[in-house]
Protein backbone atom coordinates (compact mmCIF):
# COMPACT_ATOMS: atom_id res chain seq x y z
CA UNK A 1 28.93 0.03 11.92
CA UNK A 2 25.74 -0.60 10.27
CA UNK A 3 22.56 1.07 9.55
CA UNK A 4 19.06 -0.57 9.42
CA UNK A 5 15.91 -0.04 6.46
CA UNK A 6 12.89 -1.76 6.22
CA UNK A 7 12.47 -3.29 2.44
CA UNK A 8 9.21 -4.17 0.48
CA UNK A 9 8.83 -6.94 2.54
CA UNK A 10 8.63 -4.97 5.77
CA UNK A 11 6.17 -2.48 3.99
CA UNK A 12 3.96 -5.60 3.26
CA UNK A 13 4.35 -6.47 6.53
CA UNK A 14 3.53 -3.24 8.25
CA UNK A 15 0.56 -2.33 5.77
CA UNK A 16 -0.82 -6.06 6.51
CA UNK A 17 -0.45 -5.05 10.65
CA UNK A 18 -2.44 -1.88 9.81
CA UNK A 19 -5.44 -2.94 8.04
CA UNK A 20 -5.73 -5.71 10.49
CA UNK A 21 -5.63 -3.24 13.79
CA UNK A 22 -6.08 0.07 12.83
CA UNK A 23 -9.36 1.29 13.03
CA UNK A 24 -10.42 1.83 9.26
CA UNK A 25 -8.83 4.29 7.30
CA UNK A 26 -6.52 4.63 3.81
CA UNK A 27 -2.94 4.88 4.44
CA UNK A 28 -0.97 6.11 1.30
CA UNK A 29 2.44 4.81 0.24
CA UNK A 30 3.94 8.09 2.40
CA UNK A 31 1.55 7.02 5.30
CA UNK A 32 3.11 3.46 5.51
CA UNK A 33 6.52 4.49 5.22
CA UNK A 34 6.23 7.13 7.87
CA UNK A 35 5.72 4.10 10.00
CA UNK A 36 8.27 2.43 8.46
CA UNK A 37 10.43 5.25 9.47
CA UNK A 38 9.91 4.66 12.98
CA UNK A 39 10.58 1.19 13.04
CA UNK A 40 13.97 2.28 11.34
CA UNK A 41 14.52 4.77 14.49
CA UNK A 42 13.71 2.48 16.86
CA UNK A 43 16.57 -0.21 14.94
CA UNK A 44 18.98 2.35 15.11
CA UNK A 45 18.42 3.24 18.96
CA UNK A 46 18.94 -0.70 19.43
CA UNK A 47 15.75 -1.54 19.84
CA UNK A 48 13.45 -4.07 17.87
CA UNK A 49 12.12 -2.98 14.56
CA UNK A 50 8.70 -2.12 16.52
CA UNK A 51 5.89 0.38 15.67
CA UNK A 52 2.77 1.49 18.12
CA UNK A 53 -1.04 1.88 17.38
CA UNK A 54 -2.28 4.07 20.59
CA UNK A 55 -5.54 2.66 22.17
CA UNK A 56 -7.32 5.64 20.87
CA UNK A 57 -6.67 4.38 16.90
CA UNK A 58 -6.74 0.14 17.24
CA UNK A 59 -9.50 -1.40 16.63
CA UNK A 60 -9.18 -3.47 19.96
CA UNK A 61 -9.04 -0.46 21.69
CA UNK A 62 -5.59 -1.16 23.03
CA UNK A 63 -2.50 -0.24 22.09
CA UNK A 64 -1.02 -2.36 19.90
CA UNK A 65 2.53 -3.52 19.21
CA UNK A 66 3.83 -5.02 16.00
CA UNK A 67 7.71 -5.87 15.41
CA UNK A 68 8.80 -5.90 11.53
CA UNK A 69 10.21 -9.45 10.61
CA UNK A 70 14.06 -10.56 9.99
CA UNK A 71 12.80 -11.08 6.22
CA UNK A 72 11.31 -7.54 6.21
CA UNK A 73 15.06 -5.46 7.12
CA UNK A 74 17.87 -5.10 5.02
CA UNK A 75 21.38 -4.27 7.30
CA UNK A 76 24.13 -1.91 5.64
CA UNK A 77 27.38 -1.32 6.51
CA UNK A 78 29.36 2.19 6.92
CA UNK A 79 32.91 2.35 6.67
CA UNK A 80 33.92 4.55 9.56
């Protein structure tokens, strides 16, 4: 079985998705790996390594998808 985190180059990756289309505001290093977070949820429920911007918070003023890289998640495996 394993178990999915995003690494540094995931936070780079996620940070780099938020300044470019999320309207303007500072995230802090808790911010960013709140987000983080729920890309690691959405690994572990099988899905893609995917966070959401809402329409109400992109700069586009739609919602917004962004899928962490290969590069950007480190796999780890439990012995059962």
């Amino acid at each position: 079985m394993h178990y999915y985190t995003i690494n540094q180059n995931g936070i780079a990756e996620i940070k780099g998705f938020l300044s470019a289309a999320h309207k303007p505001h500072h995230f802090d290093d808790s911010m960013v790996q709140a987000w983080a977070s729920a890309a690691e949820f959405q690994l572990g429920e099988g899905n893609g390594a995917s966070i959401e911007i809402s329409s109400f918070y992109s700069k586009s003023g739609r919602t917004e998808t962004f899928t962490v890289s290969a590069a950007g998640i480190d796999a780890h495996e439990i012995d059962e």
